[in-house]
C-alpha atoms as a PDB file:
ATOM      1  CA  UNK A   1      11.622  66.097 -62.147  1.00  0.00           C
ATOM      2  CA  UNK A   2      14.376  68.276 -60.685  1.00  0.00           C
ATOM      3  CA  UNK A   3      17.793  66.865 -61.190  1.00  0.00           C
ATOM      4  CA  UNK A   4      19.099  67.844 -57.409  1.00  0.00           C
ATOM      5  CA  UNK A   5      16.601  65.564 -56.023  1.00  0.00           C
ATOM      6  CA  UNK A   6      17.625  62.220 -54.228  1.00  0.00           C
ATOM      7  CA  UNK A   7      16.014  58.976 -54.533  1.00  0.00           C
ATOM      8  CA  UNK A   8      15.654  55.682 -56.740  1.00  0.00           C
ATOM      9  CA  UNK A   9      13.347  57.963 -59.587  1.00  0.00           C
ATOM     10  CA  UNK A  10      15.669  61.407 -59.623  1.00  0.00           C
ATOM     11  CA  UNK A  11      16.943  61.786 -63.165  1.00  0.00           C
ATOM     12  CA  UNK A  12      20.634  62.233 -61.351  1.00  0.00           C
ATOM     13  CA  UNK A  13      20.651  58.894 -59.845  1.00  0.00           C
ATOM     14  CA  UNK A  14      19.246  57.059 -62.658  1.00  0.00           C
ATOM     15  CA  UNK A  15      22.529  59.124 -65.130  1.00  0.00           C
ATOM     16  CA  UNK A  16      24.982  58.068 -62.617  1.00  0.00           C
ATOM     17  CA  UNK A  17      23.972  54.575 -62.042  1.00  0.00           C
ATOM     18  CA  UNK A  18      24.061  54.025 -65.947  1.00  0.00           C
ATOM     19  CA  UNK A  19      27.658  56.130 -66.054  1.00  0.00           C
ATOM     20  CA  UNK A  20      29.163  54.410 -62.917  1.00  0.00           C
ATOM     21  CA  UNK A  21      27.374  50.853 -63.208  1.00  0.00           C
ATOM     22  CA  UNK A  22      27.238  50.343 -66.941  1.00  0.00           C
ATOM     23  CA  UNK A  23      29.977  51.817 -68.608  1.00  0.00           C
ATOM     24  CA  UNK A  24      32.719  50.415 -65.776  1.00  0.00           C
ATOM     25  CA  UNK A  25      32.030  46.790 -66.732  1.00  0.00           C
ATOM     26  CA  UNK A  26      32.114  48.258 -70.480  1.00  0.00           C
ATOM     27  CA  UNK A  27      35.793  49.009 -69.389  1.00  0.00           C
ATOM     28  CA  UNK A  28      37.039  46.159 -67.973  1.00  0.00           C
ATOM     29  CA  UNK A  29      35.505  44.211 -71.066  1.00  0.00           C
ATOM     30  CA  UNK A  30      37.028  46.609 -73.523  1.00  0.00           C
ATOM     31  CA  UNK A  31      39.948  46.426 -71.715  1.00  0.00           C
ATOM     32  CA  UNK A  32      40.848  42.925 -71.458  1.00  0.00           C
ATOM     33  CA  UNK A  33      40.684  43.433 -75.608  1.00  0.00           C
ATOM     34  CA  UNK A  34      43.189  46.449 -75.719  1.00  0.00           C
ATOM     35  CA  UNK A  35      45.606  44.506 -73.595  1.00  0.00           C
ATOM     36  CA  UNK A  36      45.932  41.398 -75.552  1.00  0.00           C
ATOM     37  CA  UNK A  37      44.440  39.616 -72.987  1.00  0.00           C
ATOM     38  CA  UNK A  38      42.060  38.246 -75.864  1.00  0.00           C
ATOM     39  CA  UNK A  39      43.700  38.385 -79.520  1.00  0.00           C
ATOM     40  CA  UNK A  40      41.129  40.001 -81.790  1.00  0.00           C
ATOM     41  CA  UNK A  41      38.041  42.790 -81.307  1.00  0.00           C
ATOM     42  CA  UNK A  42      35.945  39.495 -82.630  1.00  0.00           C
ATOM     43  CA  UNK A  43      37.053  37.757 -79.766  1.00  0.00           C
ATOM     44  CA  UNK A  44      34.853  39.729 -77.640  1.00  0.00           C
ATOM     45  CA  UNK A  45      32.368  38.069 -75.804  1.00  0.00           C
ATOM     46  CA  UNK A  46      29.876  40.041 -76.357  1.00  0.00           C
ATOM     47  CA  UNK A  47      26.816  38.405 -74.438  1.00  0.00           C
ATOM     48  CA  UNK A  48      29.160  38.556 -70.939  1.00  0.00           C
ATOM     49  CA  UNK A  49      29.558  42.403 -71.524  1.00  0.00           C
ATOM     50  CA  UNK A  50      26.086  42.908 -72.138  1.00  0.00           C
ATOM     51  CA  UNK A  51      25.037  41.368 -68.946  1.00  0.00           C
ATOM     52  CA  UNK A  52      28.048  42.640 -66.872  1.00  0.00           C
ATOM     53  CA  UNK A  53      26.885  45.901 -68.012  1.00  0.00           C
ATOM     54  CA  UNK A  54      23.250  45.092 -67.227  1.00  0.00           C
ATOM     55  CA  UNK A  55      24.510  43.708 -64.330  1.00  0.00           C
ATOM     56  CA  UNK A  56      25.962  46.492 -62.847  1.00  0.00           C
ATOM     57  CA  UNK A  57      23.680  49.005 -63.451  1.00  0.00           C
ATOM     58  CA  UNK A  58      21.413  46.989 -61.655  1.00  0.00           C
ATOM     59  CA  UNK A  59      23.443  46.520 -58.830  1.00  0.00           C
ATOM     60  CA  UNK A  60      23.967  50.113 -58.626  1.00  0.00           C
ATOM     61  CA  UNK A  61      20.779  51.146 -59.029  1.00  0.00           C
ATOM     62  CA  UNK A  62      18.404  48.886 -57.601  1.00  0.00           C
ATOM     63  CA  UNK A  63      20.023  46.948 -55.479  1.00  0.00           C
ATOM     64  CA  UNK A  64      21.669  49.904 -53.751  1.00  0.00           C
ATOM     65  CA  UNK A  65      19.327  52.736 -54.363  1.00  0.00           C
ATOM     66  CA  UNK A  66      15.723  50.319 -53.360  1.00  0.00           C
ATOM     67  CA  UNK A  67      17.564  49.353 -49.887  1.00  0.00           C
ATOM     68  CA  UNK A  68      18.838  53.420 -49.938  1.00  0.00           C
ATOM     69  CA  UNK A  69      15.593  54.461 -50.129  1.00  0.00           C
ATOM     70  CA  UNK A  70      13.860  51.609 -47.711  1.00  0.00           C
ATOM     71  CA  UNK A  71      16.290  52.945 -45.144  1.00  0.00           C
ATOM     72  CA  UNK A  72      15.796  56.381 -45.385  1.00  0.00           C
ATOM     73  CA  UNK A  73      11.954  56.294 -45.711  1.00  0.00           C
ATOM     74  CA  UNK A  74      11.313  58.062 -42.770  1.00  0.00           C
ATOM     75  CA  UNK A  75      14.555  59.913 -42.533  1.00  0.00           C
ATOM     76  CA  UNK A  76      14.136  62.216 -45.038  1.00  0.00           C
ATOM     77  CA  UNK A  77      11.925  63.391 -48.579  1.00  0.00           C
ATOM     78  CA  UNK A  78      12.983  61.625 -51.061  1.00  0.00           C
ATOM     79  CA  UNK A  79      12.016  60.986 -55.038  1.00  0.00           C
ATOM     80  CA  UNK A  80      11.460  57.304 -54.751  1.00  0.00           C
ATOM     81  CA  UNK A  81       8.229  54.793 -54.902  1.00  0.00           C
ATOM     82  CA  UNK A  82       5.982  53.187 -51.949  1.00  0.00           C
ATOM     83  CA  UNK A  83       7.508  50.838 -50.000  1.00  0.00           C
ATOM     84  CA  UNK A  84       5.760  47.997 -51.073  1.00  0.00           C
ATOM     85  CA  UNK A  85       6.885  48.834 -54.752  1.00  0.00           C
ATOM     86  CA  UNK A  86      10.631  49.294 -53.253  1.00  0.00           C
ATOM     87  CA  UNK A  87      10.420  45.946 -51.494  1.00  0.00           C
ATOM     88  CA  UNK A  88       9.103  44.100 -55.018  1.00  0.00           C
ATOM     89  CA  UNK A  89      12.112  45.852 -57.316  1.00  0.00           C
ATOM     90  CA  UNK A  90      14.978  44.754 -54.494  1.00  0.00           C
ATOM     91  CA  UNK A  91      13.497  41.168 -55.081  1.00  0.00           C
ATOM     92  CA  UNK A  92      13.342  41.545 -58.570  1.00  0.00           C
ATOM     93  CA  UNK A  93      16.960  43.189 -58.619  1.00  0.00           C
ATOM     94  CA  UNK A  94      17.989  40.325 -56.737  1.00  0.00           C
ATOM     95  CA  UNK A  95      16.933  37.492 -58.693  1.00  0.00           C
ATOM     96  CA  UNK A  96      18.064  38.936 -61.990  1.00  0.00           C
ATOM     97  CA  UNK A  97      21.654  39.853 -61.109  1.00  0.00           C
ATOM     98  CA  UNK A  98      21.855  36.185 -59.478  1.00  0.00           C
ATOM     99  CA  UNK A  99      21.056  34.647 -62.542  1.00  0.00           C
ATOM    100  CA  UNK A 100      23.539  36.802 -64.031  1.00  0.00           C
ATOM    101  CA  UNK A 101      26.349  35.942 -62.140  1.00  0.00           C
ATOM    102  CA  UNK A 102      25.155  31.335 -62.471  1.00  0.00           C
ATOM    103  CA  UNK A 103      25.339  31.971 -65.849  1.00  0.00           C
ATOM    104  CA  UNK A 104      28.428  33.639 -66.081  1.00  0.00           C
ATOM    105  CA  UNK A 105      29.959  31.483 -63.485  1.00  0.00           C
ATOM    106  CA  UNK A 106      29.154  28.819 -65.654  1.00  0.00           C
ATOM    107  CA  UNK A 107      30.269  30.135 -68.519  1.00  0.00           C
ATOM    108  CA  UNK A 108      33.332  31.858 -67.208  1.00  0.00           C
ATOM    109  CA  UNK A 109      34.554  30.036 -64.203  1.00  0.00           C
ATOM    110  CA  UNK A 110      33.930  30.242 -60.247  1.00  0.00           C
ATOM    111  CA  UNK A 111      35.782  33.370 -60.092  1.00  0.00           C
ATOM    112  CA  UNK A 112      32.726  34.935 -61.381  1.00  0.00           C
ATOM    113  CA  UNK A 113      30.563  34.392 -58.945  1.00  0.00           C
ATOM    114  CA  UNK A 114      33.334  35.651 -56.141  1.00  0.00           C
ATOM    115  CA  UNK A 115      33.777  38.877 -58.031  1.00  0.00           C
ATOM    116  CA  UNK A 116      29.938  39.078 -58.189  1.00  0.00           C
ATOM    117  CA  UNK A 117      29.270  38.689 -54.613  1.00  0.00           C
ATOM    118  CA  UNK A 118      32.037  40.999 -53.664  1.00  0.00           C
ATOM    119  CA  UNK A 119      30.510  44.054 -56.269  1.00  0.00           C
ATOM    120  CA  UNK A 120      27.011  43.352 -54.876  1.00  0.00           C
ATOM    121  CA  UNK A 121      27.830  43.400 -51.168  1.00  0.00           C
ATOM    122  CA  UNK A 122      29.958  46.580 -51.397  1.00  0.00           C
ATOM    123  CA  UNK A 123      26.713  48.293 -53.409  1.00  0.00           C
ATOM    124  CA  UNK A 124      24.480  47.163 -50.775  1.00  0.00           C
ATOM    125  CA  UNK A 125      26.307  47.825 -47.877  1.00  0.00           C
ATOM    126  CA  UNK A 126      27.872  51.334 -49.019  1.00  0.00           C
ATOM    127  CA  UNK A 127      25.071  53.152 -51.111  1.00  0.00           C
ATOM    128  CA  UNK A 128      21.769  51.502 -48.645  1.00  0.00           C
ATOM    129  CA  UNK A 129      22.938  50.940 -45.504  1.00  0.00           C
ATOM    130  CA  UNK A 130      26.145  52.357 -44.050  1.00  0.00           C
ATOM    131  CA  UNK A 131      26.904  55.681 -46.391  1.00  0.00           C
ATOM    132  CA  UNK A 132      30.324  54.611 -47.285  1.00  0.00           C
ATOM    133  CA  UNK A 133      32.247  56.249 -50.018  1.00  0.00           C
ATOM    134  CA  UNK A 134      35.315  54.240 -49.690  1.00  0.00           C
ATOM    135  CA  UNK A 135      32.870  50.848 -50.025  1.00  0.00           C
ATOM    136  CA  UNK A 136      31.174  51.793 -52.854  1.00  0.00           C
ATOM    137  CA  UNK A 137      34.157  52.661 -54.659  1.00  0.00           C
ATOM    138  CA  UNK A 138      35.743  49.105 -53.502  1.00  0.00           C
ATOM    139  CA  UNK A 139      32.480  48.075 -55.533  1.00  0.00           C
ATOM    140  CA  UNK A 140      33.417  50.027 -58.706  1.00  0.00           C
ATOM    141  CA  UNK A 141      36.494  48.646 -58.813  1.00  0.00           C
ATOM    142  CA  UNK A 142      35.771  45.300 -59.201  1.00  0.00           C
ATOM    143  CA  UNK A 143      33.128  45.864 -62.248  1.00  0.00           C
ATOM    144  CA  UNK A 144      35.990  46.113 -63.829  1.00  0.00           C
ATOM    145  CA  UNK A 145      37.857  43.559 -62.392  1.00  0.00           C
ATOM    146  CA  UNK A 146      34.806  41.015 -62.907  1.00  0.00           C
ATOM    147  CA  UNK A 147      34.054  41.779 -66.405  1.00  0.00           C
ATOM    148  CA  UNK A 148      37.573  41.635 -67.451  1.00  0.00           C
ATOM    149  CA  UNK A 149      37.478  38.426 -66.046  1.00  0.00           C
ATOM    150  CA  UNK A 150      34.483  37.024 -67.709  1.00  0.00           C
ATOM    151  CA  UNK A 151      35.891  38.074 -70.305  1.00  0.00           C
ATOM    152  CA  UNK A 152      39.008  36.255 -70.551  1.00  0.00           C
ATOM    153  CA  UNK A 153      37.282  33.338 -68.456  1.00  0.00           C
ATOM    154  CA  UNK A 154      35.304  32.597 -71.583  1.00  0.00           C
ATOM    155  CA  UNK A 155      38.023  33.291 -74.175  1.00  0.00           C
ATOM    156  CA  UNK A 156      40.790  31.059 -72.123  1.00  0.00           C
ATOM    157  CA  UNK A 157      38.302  28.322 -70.710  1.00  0.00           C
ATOM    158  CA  UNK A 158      37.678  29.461 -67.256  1.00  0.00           C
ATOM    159  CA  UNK A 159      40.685  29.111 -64.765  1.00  0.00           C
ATOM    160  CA  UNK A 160      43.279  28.681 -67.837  1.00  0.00           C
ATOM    161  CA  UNK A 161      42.800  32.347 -67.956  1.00  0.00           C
ATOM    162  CA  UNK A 162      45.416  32.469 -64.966  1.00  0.00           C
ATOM    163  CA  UNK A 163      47.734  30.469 -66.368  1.00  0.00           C
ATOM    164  CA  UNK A 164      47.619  31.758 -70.256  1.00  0.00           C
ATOM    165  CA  UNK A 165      47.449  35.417 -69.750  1.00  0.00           C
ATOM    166  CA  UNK A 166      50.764  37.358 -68.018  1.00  0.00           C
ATOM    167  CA  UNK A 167      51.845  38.609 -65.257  1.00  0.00           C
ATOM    168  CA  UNK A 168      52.052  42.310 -66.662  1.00  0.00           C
ATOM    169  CA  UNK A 169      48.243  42.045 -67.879  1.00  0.00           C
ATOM    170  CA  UNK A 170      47.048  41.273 -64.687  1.00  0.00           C
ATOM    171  CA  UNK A 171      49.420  44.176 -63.688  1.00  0.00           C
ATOM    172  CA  UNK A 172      47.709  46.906 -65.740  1.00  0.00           C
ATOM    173  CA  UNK A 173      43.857  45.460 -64.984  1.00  0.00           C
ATOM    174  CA  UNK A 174      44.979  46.469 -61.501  1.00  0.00           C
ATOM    175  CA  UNK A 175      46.266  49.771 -62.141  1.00  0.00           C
ATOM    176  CA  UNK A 176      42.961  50.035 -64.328  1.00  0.00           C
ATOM    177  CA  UNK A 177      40.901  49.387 -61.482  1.00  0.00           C
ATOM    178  CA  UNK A 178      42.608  51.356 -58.949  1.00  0.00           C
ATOM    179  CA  UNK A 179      41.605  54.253 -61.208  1.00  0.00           C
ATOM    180  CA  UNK A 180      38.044  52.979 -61.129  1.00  0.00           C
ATOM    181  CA  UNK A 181      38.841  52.875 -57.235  1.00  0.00           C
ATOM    182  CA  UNK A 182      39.876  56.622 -56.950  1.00  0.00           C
ATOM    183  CA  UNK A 183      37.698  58.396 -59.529  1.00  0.00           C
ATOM    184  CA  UNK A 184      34.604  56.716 -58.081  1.00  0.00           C
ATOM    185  CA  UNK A 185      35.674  57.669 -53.965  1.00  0.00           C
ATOM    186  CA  UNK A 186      36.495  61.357 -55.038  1.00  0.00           C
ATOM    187  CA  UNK A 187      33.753  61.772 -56.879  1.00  0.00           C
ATOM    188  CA  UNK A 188      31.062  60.194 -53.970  1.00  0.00           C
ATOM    189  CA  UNK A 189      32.710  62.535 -51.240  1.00  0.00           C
ATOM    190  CA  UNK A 190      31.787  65.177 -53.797  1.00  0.00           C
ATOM    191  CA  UNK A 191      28.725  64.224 -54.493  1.00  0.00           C
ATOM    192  CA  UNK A 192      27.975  63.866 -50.443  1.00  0.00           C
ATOM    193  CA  UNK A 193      29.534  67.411 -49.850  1.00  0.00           C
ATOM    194  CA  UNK A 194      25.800  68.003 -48.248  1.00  0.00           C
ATOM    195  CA  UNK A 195      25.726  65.209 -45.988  1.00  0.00           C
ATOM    196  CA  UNK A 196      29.535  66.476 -44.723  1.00  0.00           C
ATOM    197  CA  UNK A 197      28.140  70.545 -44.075  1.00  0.00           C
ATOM    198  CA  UNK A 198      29.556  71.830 -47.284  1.00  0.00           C
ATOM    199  CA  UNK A 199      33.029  71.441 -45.584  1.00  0.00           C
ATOM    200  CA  UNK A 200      35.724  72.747 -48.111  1.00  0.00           C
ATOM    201  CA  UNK A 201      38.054  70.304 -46.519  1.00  0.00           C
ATOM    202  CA  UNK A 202      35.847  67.465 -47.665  1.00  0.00           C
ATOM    203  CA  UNK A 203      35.659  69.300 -51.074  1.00  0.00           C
ATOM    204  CA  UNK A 204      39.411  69.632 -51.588  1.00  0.00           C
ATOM    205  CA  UNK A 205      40.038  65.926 -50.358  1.00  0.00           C
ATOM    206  CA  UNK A 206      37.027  65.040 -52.688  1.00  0.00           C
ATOM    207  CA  UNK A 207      39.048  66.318 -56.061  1.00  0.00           C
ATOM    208  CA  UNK A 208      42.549  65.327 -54.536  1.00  0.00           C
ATOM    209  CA  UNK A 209      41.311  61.912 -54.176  1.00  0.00           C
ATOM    210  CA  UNK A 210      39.472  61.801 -58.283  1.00  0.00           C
ATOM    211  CA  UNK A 211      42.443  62.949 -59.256  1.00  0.00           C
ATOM    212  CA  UNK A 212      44.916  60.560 -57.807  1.00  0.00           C
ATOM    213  CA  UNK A 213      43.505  58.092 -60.423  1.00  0.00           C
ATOM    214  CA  UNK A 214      44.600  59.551 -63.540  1.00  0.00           C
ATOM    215  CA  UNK A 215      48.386  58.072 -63.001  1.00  0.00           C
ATOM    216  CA  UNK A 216      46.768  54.679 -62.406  1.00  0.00           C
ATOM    217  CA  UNK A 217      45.012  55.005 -65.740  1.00  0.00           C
ATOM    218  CA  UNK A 218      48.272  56.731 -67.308  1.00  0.00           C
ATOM    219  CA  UNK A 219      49.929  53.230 -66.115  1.00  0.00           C
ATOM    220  CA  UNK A 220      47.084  50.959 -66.918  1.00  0.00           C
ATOM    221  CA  UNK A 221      47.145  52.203 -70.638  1.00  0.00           C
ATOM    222  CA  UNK A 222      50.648  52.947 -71.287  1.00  0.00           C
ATOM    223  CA  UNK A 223      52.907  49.519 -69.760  1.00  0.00           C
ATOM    224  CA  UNK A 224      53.442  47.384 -72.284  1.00  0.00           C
ATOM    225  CA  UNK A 225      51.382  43.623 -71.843  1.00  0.00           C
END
């Protein structure tokens, strides 16, 4: 199937849904590791970035790309499935990345289910219904800020985490996801470059705007915890 096709079954979205849905919650896990946040690499829990990881590339690609596709049915050719087969993978979508997010809740703390909520509205919303670059990328940003959390929710005992972890952690997570933020907003107003006329003003802002995040990541890695 050509790779410059849109839709739920084009090889591009299915590369950038893993890339952008599964490997950001891979960060924020990873991260809350590098930072001290939890003490050893053994401390990892690994089951919570598993299904953060599953998580969001679920939420990035079916959630998002089954209502994308719904939408745009009739609005233009797209590489996708019937409707009927759309309609049966958002439900599917749905109830798996709920579960998700009771378990983790449970496991992790309340905050989990907040952070959940937030990342799954901002997929929705952005990528299916209302073509917003700066809303998806609010989504990206917090797979990292929910994984770190579940993280650290389930090393600390759920809400100890705020208490027990510092003030400069929680610091450099944000920085972290800012760059998350920017890299993900640049690179959608790139991607969309079609849906804007080709405009080279778009283009320029696109890689002016991926760019910006690199000093949030220098700052994320480099401040002491």
């Amino acid at each position: 199937m050509p790779i410059e096709e849109k839709g739920i079954t084009s090889p591009f979205t299915i590369l950038t849904s893993i890339i952008t849905g599964g490997l950001f919650p891979i960060l924020g896990s990873i991260f809350a590791y590098d930072t001290g946040a939890i003490k050893s690499f053994g401390d990892i829990y690994w089951t919570g970035l598993v299904l953060t990881s599953v998580g969001g590339f679920l939420a990035h690609y079916l959630l998002s790309h089954t209502i994308h596709d719904l939408y745009h049915y009739d609005i233009e050719k797209r590489a996708t499935f019937s409707k009927q087969t759309l309609k049966i993978l958002l439900v599917i979508s749905l109830i798996i990345l709920v579960s998700i997010a009771i378990y983790l809740t449970i496991i992790a703390g309340w905050p989990v289910m907040v952070f959940s909520i937030i990342g799954a509205l901002a997929c929705m919303y952005a990528e299916g219904l209302i073509h917003s670059e700066f809303q998806m990328a609010f989504g990206a940003m917090f797979l990292v800020i929910g994984s770190f959390y579940v993280q650290v929710g389930y090393y600390h005992h759920a809400l100890k985490a705020f208490s027990d972890i510092s003030g400069m952690i929680w610091l450099r997570l944000f920085f972290l996801s800012l760059f998350a933020f920017f890299s993900q907003y640049g690179w959608l107003l790139f991607y969309r470059l079609d849906d804007y006329g080709w405009s080279p003003k778009v283009r320029n802002k696109s890689i002016i705007i991926t760019k910006i995040g690199l000093p949030f990541l220098i700052l994320a890695l480099a401040l002491p915890s």
